[in-house]
N, C-alpha and C. Protein backbone atom coordinates (compact mmCIF):
# COMPACT_ATOMS: atom_id res chain seq x y z
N UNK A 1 0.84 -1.17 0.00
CA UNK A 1 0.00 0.00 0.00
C UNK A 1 0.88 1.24 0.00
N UNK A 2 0.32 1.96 -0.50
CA UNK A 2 1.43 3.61 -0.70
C UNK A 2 0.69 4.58 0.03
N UNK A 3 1.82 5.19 0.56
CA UNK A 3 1.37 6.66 1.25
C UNK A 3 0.87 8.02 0.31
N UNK A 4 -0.29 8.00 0.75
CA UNK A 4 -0.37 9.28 -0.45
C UNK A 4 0.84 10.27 -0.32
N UNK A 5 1.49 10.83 0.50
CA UNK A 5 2.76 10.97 0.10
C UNK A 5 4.21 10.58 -0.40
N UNK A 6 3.83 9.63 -0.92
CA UNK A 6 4.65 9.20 -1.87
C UNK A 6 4.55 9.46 -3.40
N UNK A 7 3.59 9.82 -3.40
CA UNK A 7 2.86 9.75 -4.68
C UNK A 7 3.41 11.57 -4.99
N UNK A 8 4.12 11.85 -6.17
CA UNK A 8 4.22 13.11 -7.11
C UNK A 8 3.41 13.49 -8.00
N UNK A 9 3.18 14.50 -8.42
CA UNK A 9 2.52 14.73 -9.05
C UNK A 9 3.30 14.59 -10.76
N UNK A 10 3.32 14.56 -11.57
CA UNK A 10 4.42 14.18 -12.78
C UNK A 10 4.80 15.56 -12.86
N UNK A 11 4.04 16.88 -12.84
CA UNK A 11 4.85 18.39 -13.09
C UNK A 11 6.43 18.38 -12.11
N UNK A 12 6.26 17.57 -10.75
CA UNK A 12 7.43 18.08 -10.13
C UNK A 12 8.55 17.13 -10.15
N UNK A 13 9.93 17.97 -9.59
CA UNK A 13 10.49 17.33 -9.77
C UNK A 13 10.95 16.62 -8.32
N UNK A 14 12.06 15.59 -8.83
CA UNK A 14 12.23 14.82 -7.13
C UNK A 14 13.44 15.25 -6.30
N UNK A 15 13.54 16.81 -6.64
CA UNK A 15 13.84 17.80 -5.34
C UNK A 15 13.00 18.10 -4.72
N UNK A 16 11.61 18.27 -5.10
CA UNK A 16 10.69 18.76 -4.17
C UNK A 16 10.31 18.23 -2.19
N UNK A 17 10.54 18.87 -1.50
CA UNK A 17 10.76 18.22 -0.39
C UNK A 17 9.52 17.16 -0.01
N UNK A 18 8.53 16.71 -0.69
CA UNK A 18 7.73 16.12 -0.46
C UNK A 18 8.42 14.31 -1.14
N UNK A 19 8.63 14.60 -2.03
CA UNK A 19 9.27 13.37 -2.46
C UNK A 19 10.66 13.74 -2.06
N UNK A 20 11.58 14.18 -1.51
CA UNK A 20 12.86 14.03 -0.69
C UNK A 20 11.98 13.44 0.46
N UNK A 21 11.17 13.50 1.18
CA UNK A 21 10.86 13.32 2.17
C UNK A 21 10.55 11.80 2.40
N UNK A 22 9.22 11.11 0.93
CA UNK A 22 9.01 9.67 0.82
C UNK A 22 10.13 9.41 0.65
N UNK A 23 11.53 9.64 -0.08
CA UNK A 23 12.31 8.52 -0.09
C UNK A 23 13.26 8.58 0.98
N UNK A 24 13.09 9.52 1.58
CA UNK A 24 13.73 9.06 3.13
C UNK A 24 12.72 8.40 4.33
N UNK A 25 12.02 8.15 4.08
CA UNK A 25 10.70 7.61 4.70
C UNK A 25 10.85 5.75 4.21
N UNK A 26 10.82 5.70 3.19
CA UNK A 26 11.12 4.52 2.62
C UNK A 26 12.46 4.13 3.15
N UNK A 27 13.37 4.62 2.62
CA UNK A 27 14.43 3.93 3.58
C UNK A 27 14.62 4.11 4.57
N UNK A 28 14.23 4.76 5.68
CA UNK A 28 14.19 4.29 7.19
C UNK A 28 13.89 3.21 8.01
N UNK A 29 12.40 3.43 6.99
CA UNK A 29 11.01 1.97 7.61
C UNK A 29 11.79 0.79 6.89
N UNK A 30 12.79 0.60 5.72
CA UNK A 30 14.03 -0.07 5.13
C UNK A 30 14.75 -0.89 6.42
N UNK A 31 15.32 0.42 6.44
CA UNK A 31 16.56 -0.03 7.69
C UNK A 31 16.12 -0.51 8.89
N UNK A 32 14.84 -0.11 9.30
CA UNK A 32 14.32 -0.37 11.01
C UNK A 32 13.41 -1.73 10.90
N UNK A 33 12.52 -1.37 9.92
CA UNK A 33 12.21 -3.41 9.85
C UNK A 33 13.43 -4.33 9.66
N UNK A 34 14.18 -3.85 8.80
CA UNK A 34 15.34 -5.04 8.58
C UNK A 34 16.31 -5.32 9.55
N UNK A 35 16.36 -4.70 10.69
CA UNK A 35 16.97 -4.70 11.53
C UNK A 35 15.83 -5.10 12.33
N UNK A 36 14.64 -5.17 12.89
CA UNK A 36 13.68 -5.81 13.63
C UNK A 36 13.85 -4.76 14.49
N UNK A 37 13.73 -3.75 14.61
CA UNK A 37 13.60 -2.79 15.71
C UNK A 37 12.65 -1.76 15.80
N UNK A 38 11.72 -1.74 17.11
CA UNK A 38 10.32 -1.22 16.75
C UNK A 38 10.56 0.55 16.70
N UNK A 39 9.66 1.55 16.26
CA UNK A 39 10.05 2.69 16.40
C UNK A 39 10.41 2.95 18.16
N UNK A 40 9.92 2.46 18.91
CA UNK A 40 10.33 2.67 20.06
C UNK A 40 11.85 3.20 20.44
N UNK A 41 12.33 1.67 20.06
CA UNK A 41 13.73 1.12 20.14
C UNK A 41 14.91 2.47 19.29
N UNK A 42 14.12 2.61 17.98
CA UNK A 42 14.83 3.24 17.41
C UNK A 42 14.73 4.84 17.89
N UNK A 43 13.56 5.37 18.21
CA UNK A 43 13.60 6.65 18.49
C UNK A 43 14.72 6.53 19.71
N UNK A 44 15.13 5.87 20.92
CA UNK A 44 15.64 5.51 22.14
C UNK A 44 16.81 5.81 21.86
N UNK A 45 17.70 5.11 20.39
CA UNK A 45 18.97 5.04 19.66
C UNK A 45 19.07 6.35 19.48
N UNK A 46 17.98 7.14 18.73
CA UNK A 46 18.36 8.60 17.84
C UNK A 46 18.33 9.78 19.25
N UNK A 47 17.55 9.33 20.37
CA UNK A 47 17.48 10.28 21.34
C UNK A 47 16.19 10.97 20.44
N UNK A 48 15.37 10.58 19.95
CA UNK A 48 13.97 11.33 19.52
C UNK A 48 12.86 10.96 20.28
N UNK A 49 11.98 11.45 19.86
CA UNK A 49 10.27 10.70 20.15
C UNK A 49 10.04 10.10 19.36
N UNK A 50 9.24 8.96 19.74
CA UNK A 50 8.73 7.62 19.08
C UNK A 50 7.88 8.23 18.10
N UNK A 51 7.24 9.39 18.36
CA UNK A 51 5.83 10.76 17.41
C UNK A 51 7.05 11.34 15.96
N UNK A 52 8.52 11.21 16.38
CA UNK A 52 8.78 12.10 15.04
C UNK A 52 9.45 11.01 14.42
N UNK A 53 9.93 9.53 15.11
CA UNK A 53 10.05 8.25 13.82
C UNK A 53 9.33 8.42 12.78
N UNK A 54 8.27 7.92 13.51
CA UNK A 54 6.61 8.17 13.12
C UNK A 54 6.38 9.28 11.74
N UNK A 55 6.33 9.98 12.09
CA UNK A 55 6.71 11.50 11.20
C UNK A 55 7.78 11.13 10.41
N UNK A 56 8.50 10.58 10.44
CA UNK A 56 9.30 10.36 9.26
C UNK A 56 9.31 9.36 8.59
N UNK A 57 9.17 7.96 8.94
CA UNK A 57 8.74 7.18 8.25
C UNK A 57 7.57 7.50 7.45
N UNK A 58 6.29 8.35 8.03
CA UNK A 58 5.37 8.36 6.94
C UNK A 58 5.25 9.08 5.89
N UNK A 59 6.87 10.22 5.65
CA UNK A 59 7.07 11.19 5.11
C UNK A 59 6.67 12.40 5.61
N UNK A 60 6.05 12.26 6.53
CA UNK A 60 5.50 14.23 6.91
C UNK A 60 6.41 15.05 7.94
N UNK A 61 7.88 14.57 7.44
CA UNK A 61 8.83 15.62 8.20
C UNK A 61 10.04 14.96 7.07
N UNK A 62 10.82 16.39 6.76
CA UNK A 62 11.94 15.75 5.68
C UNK A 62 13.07 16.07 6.75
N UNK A 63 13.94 15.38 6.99
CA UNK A 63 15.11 14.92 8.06
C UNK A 63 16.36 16.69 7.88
N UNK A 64 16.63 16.78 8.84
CA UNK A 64 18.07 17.42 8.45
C UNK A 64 19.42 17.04 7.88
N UNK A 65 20.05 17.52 8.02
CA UNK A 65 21.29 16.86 7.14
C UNK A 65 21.80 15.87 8.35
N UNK A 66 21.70 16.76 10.03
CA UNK A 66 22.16 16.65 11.20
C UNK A 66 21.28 14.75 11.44
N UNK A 67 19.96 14.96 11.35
CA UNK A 67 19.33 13.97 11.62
C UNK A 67 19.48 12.63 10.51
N UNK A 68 19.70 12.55 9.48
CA UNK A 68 20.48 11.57 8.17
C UNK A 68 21.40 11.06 8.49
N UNK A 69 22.67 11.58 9.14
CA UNK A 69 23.86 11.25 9.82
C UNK A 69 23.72 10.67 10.87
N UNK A 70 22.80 11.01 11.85
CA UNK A 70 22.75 10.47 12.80
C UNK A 70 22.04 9.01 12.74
N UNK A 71 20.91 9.02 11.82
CA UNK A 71 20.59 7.52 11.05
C UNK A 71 21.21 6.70 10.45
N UNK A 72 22.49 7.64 10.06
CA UNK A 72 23.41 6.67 9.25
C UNK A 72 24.06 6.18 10.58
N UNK A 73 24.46 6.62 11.26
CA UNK A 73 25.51 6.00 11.91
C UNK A 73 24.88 4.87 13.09
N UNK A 74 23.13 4.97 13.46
CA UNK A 74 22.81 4.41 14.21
C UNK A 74 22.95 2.96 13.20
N UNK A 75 22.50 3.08 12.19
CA UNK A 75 22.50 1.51 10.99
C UNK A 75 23.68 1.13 10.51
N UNK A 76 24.79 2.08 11.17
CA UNK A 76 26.19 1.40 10.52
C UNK A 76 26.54 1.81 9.22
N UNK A 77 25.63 2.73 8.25
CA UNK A 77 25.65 3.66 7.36
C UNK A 77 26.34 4.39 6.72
N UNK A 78 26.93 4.74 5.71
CA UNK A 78 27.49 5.90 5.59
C UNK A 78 26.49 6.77 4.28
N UNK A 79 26.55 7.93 4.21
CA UNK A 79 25.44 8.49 4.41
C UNK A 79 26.31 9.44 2.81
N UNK A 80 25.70 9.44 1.74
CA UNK A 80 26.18 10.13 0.44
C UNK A 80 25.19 10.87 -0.01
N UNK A 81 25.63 11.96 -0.69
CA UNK A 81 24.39 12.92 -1.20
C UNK A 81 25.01 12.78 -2.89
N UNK A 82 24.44 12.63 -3.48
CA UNK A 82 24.57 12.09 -5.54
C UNK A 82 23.51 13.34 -5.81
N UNK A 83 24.53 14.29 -6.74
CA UNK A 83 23.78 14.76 -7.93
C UNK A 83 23.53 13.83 -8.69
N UNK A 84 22.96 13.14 -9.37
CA UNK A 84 22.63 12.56 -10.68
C UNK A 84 22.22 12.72 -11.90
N UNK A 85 23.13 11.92 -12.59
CA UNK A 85 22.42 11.98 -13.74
C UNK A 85 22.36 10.94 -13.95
N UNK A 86 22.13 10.03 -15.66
CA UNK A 86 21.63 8.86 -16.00
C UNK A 86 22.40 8.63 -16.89
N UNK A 87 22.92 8.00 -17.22
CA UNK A 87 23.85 7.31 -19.03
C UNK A 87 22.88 5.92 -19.18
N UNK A 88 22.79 6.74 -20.97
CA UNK A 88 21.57 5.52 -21.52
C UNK A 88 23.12 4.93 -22.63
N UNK A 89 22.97 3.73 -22.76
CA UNK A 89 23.98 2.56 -23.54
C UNK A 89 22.54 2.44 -24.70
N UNK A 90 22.99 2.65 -26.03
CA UNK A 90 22.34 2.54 -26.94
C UNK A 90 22.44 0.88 -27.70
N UNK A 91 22.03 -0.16 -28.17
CA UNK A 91 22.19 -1.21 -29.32
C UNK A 91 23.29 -0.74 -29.95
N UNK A 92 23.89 0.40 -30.46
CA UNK A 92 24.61 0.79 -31.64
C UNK A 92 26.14 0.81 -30.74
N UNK A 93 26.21 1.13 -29.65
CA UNK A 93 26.79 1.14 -28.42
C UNK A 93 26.81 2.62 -27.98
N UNK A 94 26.49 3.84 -28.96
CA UNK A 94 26.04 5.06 -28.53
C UNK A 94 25.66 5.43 -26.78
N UNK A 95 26.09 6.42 -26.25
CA UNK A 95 25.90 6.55 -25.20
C UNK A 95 25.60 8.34 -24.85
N UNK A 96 24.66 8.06 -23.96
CA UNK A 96 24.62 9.88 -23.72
C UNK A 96 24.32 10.05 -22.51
N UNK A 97 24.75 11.14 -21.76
CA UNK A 97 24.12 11.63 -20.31
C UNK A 97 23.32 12.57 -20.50
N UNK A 98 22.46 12.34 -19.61
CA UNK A 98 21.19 13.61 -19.29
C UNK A 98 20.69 13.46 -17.77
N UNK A 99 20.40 14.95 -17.04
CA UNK A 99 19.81 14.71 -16.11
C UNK A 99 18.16 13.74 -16.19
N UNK A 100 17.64 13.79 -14.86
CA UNK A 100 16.19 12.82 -15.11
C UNK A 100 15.84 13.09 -13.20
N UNK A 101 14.54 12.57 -13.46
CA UNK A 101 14.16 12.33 -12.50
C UNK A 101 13.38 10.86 -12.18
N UNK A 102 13.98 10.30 -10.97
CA UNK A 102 13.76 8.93 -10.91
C UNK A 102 12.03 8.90 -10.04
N UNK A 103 11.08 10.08 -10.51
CA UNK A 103 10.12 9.97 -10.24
C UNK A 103 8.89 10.17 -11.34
N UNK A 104 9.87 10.34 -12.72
CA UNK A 104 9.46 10.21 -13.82
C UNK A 104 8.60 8.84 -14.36
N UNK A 105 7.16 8.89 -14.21
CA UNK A 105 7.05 7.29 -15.07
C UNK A 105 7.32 7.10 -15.84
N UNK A 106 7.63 8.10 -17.25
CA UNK A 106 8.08 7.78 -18.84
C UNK A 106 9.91 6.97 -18.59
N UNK A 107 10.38 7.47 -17.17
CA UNK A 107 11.74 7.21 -17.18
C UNK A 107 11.81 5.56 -16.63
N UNK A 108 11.29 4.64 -17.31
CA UNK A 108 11.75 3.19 -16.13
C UNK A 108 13.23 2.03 -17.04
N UNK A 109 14.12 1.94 -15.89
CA UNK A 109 15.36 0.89 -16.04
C UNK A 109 15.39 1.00 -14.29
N UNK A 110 16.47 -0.19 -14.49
CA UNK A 110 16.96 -0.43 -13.39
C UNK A 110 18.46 0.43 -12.75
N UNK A 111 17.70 0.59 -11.49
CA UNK A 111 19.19 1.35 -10.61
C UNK A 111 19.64 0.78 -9.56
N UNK A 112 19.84 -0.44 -9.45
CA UNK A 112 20.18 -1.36 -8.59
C UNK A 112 19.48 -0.94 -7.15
N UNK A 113 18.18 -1.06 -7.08
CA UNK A 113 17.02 -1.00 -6.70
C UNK A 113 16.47 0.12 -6.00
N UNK A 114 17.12 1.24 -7.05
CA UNK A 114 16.36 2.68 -6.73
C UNK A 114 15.72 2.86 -7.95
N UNK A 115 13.99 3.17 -7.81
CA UNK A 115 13.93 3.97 -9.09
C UNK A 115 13.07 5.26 -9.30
């Protein structure tokens, strides 16, 4: 099931802090199920409230740079910020870069399981 905040609208792009926000939401609730640790546990680790896990896992708070780091390091993490762009490999073997947004539906390949 999807969070209606996850969901973009196709005009924007995925700077907009609403989708910065789902995909840090997504990988949190990532890292804290896979590790079996309830928000409790984890707010306890970050020194937060169990109310702003909460808030962030469901997307309705986008993290600081301060609070990312500090997630990284509770999961053993290290924590990278990527401008991106995309290189398309043509049949001909042609190749080109262009920016994109990986919240584009016209845009689907694989990004070793970001997309």
């Amino acid at each position: 099931m999807e969070h209606p905040q996850q969901k973009t609208a196709p005009h924007r792009g995925s700077n907009d802090s609403a989708a910065l926000a789902a995909q840090c939401a997504r990988k949190l609730l990532e890292l804290r199920t896979g590790t079996g640790k309830t928000q409790k546990q984890l707010a306890a680790r970050l020194r937060m409230t169990e109310s702003m896990i909460s808030r962030l896992e469901r997307g309705d708070h986008v993290p600081s740079l301060k609070t990312l780091c500090r997630i990284a390091d509770v999961f053993g993490r290290h924590l990278e910020i990527v401008f991106h762009e995309h290189e398309h490999v043509h049949a001909d073997g042609t190749r080109h870069i262009h920016p994109h947004s990986h919240y584009d539906p016209e845009h689907q390949h694989d990004h070793g399981g970001e997309k």
